[in-house]
PDB file of N, CA and C in Angstrom:
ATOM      1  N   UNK A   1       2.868  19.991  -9.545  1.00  0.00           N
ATOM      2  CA  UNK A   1       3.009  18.674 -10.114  1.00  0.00           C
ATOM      3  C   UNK A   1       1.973  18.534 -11.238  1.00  0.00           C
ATOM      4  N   UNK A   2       2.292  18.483 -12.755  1.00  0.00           N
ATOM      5  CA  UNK A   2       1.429  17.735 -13.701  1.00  0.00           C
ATOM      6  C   UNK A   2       1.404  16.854 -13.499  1.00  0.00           C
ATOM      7  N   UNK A   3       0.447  16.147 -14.076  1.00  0.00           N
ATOM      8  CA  UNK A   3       0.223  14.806 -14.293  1.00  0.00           C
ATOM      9  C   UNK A   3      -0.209  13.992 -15.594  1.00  0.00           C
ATOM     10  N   UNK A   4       0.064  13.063 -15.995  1.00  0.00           N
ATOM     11  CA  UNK A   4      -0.025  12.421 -17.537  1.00  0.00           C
ATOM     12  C   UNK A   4      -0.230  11.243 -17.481  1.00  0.00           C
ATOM     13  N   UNK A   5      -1.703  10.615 -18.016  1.00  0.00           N
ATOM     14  CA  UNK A   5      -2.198   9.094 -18.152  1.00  0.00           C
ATOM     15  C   UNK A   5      -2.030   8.774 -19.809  1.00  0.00           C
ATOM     16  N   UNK A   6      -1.163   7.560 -19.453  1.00  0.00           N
ATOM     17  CA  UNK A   6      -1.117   6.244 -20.523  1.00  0.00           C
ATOM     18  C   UNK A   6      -0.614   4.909 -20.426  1.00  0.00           C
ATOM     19  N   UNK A   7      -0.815   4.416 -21.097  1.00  0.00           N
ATOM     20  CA  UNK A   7      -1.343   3.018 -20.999  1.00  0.00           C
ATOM     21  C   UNK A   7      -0.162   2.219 -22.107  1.00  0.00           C
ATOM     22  N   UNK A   8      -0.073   0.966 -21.659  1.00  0.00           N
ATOM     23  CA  UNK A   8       0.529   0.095 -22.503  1.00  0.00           C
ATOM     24  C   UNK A   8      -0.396  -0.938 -23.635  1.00  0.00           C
ATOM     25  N   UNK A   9      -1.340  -1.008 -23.435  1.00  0.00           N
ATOM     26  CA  UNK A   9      -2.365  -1.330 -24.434  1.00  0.00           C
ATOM     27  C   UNK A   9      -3.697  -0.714 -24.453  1.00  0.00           C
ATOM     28  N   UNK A  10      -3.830   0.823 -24.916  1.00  0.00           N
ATOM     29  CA  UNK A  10      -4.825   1.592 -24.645  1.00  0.00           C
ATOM     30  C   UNK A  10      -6.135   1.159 -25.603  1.00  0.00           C
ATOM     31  N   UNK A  11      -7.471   1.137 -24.577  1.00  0.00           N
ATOM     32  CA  UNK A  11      -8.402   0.626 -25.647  1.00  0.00           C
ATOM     33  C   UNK A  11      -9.812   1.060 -25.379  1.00  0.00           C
ATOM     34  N   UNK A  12      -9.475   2.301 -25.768  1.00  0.00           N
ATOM     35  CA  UNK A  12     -10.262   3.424 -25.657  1.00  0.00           C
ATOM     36  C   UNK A  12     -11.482   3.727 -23.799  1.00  0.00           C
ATOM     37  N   UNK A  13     -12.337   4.105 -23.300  1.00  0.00           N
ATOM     38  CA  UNK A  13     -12.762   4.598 -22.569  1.00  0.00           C
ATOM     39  C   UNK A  13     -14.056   3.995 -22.029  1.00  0.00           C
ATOM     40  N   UNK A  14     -13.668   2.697 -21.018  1.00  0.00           N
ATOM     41  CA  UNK A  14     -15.329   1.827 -20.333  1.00  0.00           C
ATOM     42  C   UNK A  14     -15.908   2.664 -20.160  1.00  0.00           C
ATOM     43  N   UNK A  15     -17.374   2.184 -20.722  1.00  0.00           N
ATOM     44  CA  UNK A  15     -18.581   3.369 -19.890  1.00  0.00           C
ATOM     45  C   UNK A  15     -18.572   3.111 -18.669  1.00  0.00           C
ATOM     46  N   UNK A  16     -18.202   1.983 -18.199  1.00  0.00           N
ATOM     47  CA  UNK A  16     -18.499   1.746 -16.398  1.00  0.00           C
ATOM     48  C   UNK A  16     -18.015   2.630 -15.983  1.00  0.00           C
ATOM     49  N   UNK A  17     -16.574   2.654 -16.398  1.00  0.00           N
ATOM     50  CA  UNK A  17     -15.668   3.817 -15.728  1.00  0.00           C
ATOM     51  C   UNK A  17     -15.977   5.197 -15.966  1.00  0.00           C
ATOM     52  N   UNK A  18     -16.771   5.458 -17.185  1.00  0.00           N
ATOM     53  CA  UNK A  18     -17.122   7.011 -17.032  1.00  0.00           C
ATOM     54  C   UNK A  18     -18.154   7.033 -16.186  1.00  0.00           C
ATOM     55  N   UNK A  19     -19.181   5.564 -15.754  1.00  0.00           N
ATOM     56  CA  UNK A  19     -20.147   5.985 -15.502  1.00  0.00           C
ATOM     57  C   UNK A  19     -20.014   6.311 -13.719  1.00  0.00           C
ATOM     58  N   UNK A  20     -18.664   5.109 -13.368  1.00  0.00           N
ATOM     59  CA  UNK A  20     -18.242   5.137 -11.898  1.00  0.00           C
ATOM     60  C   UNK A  20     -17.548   7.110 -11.438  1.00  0.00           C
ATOM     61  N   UNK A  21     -16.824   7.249 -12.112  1.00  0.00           N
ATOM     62  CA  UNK A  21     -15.947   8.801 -11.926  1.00  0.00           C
ATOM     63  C   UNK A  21     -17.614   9.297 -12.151  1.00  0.00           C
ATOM     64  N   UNK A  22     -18.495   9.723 -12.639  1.00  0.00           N
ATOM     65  CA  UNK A  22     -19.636  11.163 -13.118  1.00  0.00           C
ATOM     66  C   UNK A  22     -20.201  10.565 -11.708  1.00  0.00           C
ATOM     67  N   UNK A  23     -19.920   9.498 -10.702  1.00  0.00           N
ATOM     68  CA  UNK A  23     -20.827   9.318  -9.489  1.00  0.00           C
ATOM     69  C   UNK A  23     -20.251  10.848  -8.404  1.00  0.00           C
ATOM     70  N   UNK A  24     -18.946  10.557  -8.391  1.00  0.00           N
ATOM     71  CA  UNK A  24     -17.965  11.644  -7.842  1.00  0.00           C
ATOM     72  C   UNK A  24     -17.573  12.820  -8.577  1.00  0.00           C
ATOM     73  N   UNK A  25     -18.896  13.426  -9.190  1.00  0.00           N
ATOM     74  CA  UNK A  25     -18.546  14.277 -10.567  1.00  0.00           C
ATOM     75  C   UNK A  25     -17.378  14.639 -10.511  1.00  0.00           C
ATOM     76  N   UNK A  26     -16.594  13.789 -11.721  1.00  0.00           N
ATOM     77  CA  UNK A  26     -15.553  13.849 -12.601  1.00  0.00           C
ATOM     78  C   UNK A  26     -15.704  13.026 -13.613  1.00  0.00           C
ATOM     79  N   UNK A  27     -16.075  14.118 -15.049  1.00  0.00           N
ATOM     80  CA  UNK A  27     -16.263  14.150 -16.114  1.00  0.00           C
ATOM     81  C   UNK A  27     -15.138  13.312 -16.637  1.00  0.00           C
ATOM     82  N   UNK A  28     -15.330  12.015 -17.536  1.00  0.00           N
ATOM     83  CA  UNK A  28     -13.795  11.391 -18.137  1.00  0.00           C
ATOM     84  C   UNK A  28     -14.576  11.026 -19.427  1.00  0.00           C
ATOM     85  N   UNK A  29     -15.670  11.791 -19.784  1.00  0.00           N
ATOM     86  CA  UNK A  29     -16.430  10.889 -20.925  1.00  0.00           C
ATOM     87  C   UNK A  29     -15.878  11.388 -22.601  1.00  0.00           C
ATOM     88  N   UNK A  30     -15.017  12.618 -21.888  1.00  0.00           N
ATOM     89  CA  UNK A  30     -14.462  13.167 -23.322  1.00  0.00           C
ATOM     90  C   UNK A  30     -12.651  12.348 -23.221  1.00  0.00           C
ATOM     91  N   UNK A  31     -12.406  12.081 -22.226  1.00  0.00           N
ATOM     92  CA  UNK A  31     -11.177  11.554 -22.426  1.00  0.00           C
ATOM     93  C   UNK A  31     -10.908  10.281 -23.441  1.00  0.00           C
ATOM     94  N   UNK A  32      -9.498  10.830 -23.819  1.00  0.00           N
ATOM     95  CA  UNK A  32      -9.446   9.023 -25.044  1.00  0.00           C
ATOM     96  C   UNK A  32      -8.282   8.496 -24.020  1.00  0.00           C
ATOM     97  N   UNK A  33      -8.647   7.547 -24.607  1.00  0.00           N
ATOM     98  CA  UNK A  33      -6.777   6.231 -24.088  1.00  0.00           C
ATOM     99  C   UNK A  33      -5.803   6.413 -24.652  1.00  0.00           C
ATOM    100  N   UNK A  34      -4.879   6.941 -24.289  1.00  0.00           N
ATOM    101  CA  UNK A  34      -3.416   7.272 -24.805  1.00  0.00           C
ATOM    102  C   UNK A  34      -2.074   6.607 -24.782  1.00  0.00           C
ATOM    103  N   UNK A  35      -1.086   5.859 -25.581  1.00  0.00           N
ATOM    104  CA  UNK A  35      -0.541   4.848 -25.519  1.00  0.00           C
ATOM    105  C   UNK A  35       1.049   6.095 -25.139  1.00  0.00           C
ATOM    106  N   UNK A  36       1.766   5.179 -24.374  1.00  0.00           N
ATOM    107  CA  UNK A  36       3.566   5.977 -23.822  1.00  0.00           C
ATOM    108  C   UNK A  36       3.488   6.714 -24.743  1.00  0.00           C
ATOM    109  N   UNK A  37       3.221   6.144 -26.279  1.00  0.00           N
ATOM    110  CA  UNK A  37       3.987   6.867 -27.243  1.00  0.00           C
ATOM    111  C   UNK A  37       3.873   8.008 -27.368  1.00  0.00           C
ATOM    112  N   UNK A  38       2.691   8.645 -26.902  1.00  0.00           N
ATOM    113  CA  UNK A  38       2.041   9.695 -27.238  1.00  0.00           C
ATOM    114  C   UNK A  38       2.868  11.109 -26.266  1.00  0.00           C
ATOM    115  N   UNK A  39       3.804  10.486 -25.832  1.00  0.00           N
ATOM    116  CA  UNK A  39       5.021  11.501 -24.970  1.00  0.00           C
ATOM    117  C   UNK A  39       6.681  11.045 -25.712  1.00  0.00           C
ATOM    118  N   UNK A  40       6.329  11.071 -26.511  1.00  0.00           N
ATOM    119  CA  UNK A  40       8.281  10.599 -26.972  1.00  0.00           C
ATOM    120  C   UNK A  40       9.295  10.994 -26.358  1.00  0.00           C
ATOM    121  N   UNK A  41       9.213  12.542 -26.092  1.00  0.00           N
ATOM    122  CA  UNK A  41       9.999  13.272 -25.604  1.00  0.00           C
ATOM    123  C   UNK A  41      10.320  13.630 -24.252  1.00  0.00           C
ATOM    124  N   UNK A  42       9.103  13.673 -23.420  1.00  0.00           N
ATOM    125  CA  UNK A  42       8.892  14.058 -22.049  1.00  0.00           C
ATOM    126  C   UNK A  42       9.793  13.318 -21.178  1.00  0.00           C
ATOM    127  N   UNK A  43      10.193  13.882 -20.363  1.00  0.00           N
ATOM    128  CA  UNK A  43      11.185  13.465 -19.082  1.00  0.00           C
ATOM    129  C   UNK A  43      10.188  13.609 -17.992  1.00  0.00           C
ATOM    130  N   UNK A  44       9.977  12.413 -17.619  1.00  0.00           N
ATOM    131  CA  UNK A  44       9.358  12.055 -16.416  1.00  0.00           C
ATOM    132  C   UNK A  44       9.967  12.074 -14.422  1.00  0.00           C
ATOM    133  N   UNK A  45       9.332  12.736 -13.817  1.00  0.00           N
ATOM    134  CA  UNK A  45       9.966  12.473 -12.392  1.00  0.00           C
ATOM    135  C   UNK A  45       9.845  11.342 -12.245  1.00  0.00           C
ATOM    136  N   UNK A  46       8.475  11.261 -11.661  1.00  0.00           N
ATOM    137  CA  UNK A  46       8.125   9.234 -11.811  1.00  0.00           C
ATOM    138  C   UNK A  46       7.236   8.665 -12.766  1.00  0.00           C
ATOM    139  N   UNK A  47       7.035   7.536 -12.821  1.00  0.00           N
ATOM    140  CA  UNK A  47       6.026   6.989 -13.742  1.00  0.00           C
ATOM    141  C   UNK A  47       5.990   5.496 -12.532  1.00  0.00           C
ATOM    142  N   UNK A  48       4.069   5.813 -12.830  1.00  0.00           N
ATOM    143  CA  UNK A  48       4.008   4.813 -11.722  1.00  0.00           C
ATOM    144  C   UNK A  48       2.646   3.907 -12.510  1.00  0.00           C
ATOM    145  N   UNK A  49       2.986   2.766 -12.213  1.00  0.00           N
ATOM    146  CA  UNK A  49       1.856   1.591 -12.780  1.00  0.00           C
ATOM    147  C   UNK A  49       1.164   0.918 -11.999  1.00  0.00           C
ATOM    148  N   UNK A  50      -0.192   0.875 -12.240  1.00  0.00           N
ATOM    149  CA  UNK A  50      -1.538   0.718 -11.654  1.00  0.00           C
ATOM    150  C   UNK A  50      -1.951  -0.942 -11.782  1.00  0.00           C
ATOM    151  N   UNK A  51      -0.762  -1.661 -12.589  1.00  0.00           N
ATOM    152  CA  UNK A  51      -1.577  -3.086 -12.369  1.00  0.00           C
ATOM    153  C   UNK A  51      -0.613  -3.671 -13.341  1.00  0.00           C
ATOM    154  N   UNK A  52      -0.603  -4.550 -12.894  1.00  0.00           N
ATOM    155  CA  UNK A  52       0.558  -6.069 -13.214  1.00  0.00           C
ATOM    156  C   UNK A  52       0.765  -5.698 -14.851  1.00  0.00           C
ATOM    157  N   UNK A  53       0.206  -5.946 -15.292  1.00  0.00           N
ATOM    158  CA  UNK A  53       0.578  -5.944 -17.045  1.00  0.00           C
ATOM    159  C   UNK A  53       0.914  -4.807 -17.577  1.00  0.00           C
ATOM    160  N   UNK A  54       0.967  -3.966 -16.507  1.00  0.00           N
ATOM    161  CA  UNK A  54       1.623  -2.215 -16.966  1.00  0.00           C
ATOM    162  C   UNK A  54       2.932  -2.298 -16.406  1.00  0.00           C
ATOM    163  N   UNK A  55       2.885  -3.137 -15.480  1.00  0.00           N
ATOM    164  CA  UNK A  55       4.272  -3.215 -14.573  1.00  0.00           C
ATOM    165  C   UNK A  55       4.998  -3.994 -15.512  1.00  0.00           C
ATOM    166  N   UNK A  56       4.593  -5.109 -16.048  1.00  0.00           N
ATOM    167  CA  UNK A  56       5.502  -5.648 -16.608  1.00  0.00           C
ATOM    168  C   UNK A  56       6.016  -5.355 -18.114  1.00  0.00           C
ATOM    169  N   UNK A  57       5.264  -4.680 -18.776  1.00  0.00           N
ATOM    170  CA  UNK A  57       5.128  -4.030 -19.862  1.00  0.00           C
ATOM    171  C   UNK A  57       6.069  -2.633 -20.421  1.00  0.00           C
ATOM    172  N   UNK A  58       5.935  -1.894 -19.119  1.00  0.00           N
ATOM    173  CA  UNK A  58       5.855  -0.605 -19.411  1.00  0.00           C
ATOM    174  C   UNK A  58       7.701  -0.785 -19.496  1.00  0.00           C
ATOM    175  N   UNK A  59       8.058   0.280 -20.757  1.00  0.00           N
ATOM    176  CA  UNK A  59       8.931   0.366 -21.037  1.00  0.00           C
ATOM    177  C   UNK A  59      10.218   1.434 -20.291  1.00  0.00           C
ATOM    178  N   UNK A  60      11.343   1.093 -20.761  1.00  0.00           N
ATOM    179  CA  UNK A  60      12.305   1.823 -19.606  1.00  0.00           C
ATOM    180  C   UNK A  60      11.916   3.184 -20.185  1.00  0.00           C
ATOM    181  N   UNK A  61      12.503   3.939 -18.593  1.00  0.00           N
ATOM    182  CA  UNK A  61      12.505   5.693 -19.222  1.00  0.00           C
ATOM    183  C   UNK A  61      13.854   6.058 -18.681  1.00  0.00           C
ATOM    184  N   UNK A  62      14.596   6.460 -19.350  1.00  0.00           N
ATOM    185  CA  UNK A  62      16.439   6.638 -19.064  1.00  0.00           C
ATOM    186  C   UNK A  62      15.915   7.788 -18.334  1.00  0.00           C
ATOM    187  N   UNK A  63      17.339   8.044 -16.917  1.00  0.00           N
ATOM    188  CA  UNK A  63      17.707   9.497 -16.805  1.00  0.00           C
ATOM    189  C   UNK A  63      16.501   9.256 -15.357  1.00  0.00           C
ATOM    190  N   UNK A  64      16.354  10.514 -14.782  1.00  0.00           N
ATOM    191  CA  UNK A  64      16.414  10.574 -13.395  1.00  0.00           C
ATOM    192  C   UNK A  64      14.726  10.098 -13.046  1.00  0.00           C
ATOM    193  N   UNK A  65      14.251   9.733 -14.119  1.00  0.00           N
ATOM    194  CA  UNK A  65      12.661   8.528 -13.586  1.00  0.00           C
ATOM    195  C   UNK A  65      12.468   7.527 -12.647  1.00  0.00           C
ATOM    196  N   UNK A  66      12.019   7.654 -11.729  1.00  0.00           N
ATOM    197  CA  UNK A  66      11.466   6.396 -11.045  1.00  0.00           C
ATOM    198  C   UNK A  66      10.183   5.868 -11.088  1.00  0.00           C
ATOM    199  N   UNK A  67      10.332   4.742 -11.797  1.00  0.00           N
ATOM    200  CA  UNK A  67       9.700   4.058 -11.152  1.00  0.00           C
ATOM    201  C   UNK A  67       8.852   3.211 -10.034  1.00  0.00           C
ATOM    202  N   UNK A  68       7.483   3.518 -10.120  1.00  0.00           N
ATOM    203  CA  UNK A  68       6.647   3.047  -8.883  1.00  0.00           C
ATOM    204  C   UNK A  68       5.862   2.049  -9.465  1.00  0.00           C
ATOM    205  N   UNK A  69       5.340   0.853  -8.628  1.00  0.00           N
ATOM    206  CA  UNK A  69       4.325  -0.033  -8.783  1.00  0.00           C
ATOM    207  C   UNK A  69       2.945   0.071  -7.985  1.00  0.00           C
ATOM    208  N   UNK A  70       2.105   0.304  -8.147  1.00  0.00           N
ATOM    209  CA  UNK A  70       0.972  -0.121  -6.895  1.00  0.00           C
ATOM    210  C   UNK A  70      -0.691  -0.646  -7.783  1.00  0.00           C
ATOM    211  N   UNK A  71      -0.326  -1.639  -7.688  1.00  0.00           N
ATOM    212  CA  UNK A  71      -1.001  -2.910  -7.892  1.00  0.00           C
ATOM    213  C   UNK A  71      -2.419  -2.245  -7.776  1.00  0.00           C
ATOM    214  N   UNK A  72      -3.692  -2.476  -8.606  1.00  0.00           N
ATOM    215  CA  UNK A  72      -4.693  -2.537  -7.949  1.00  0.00           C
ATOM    216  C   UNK A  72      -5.826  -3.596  -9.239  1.00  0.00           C
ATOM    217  N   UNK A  73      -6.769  -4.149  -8.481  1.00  0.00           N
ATOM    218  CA  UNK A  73      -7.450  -5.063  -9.191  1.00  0.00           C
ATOM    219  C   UNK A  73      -7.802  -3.943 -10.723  1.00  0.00           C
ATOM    220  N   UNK A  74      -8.051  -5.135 -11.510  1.00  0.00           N
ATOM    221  CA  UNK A  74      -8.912  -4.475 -12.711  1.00  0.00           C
ATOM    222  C   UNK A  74     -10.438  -4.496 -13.046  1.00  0.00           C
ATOM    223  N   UNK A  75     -10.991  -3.931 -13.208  1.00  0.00           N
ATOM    224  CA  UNK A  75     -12.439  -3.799 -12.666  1.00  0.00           C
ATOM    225  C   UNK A  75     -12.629  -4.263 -13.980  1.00  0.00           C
ATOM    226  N   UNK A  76     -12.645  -4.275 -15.714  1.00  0.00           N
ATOM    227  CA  UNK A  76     -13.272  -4.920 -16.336  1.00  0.00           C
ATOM    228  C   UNK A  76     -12.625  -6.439 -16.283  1.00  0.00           C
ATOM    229  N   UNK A  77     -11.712  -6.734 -15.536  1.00  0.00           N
ATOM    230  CA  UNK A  77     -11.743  -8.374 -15.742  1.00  0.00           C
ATOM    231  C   UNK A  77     -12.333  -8.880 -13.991  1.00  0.00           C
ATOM    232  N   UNK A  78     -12.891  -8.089 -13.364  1.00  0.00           N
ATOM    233  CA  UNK A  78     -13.885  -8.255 -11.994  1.00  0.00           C
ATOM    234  C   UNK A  78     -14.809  -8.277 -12.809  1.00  0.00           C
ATOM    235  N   UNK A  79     -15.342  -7.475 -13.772  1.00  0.00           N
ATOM    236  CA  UNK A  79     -16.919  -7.164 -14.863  1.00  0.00           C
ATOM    237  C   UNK A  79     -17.496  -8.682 -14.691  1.00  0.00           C
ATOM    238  N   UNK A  80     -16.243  -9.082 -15.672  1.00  0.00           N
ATOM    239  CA  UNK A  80     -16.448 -10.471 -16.421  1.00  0.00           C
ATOM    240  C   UNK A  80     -17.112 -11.808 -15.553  1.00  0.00           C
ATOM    241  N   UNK A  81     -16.766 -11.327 -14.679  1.00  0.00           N
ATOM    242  CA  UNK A  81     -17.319 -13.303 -13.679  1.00  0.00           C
ATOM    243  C   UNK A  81     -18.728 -12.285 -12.750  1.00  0.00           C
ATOM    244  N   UNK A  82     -19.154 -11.200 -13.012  1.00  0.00           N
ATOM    245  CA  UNK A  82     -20.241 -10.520 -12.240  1.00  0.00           C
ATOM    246  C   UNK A  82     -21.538 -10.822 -12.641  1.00  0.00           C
ATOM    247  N   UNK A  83     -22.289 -10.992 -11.661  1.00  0.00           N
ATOM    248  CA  UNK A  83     -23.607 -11.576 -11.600  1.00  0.00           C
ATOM    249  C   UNK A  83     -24.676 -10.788 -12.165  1.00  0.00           C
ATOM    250  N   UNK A  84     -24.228  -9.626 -12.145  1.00  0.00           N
ATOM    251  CA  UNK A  84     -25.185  -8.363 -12.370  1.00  0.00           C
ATOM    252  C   UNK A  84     -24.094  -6.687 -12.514  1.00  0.00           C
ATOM    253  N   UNK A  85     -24.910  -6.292 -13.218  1.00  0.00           N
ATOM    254  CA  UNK A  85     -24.498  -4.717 -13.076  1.00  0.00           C
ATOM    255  C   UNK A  85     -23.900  -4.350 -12.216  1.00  0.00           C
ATOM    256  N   UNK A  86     -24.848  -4.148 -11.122  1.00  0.00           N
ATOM    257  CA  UNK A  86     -24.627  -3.435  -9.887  1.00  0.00           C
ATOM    258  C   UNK A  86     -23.477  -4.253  -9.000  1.00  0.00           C
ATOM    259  N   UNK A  87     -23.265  -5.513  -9.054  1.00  0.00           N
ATOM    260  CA  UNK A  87     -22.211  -5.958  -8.545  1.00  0.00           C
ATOM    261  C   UNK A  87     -20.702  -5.813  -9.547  1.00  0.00           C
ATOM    262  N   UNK A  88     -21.199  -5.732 -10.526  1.00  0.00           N
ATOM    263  CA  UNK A  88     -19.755  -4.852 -11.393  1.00  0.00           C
ATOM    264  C   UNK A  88     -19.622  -3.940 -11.424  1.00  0.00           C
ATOM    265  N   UNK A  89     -20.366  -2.643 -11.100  1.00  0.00           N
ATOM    266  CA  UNK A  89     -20.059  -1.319 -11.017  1.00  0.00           C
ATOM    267  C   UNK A  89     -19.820  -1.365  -9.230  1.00  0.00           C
ATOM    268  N   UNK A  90     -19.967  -2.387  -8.747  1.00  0.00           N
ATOM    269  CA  UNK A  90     -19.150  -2.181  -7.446  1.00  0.00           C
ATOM    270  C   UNK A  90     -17.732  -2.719  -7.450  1.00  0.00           C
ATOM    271  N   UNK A  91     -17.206  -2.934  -7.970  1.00  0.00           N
ATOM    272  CA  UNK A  91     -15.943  -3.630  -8.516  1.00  0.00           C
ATOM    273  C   UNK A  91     -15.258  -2.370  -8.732  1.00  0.00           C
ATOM    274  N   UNK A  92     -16.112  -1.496  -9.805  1.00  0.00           N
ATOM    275  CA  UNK A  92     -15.546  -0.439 -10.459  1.00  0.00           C
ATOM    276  C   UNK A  92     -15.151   0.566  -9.354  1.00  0.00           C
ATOM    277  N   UNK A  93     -16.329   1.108  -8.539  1.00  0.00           N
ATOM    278  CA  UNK A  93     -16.440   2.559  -7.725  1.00  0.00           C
ATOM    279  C   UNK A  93     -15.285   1.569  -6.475  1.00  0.00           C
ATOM    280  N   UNK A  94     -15.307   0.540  -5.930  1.00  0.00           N
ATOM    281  CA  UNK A  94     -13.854  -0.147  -4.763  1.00  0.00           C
ATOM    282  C   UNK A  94     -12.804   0.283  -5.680  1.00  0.00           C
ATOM    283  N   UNK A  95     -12.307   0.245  -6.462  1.00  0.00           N
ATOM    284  CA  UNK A  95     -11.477   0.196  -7.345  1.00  0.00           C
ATOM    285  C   UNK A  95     -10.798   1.891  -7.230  1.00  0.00           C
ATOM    286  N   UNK A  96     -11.928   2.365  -7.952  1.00  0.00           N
ATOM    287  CA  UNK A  96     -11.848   3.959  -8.350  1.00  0.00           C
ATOM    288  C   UNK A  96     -11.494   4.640  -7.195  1.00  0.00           C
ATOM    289  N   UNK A  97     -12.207   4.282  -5.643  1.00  0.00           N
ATOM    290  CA  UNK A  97     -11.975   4.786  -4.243  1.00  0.00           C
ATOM    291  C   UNK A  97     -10.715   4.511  -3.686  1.00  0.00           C
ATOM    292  N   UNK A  98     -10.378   3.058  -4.078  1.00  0.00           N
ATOM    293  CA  UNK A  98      -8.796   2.398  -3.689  1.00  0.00           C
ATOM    294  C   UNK A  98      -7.456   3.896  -4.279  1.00  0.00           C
ATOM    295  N   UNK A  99      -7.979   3.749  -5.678  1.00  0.00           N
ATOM    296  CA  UNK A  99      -6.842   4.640  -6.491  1.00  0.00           C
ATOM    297  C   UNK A  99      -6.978   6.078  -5.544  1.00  0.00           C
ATOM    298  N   UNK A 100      -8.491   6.387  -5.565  1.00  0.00           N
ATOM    299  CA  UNK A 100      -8.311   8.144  -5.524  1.00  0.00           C
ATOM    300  C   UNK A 100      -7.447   8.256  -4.131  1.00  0.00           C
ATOM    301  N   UNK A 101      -8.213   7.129  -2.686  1.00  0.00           N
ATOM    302  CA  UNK A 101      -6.987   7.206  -1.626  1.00  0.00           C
ATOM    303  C   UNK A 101      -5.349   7.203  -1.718  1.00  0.00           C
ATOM    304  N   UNK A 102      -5.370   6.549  -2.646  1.00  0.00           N
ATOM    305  CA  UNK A 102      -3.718   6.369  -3.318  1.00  0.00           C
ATOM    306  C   UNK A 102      -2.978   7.874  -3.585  1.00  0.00           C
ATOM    307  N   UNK A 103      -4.021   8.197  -4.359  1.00  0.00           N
ATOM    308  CA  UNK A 103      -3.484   9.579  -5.073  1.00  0.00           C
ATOM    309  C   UNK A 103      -3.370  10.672  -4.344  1.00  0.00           C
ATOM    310  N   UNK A 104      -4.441  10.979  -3.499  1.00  0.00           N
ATOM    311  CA  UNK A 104      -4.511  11.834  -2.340  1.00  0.00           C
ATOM    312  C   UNK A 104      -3.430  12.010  -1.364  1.00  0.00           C
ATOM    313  N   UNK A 105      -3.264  10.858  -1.405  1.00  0.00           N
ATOM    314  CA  UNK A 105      -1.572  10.715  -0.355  1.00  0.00           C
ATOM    315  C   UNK A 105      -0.359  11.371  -1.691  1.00  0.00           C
ATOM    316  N   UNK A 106      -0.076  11.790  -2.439  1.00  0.00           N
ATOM    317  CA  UNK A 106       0.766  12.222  -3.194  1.00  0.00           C
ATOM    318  C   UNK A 106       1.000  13.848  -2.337  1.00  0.00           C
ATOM    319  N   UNK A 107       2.493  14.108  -2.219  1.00  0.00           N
ATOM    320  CA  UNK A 107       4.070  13.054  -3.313  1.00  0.00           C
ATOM    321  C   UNK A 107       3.996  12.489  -1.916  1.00  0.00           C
ATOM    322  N   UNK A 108       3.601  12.622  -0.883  1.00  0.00           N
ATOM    323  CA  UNK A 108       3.964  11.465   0.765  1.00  0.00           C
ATOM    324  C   UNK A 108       4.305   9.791   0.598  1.00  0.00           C
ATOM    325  N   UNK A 109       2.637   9.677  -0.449  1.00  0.00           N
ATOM    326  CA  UNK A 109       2.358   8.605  -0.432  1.00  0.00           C
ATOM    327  C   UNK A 109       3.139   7.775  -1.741  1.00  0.00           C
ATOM    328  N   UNK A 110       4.298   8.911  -2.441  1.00  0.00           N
ATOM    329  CA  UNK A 110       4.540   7.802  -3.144  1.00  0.00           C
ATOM    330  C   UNK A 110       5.794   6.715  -3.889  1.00  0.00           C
ATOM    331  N   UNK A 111       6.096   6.423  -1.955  1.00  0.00           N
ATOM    332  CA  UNK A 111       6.935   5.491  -1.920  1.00  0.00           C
ATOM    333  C   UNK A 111       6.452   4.090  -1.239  1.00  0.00           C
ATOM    334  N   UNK A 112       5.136   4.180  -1.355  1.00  0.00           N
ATOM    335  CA  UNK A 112       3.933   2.977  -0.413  1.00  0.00           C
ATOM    336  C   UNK A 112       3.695   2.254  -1.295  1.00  0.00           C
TER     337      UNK A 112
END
């Protein structure tokens, strides 16, 4: 199974988030944000969206794609009402732990 991240309004790479993934060394500090477009061609098994405004956004993909949803908070709009750092980079690493359990369960997990 490959795998391929993009986004419906990509805007480039939070340090929180590089700084949350280098806790669980995994390097994302060279990664950029990549918008659908950046696959024109690709035929997808599934394509699955990580949070409401991707769900509602994300555009059709004809032909044997499914579609998955699984919701999870967004850690820079948790950032925003945070008292401190450390209570926003806990926003981030709940977040980041929620997904990686998610992913780990793949392909089992991904009709949940």
């Amino acid at each position: 199974m490959t795998a391929y991240s993009a986004g419906v309004a990509p805007k480039g790479i939070d340090p929180r988030a590089v700084k949350a993934m280098a806790e669980i060394d995994i390097d994302i500090s060279g990664n950029s944000s990549k918008d659908i477009d950046a696959y024109p061609d690709m035929e997808f098994d599934y394509v699955i969206t990580l949070c409401d405004h991707a769900n509602e956004s994300c555009p059709f993909f004809p032909g044997k794609t499914k579609r998955i949803h699984k919701g999870f908070d967004d850690p820079p709009k948790l950032a925003k009402g945070a008292a401190s750092e450390e209570e926003a980079m806990a926003d981030y690493r709940r977040v980041r732990d929620e997904i990686r359990q998610y992913v780990e369960r793949f392909p089992e997990g991904l009709e949940d």
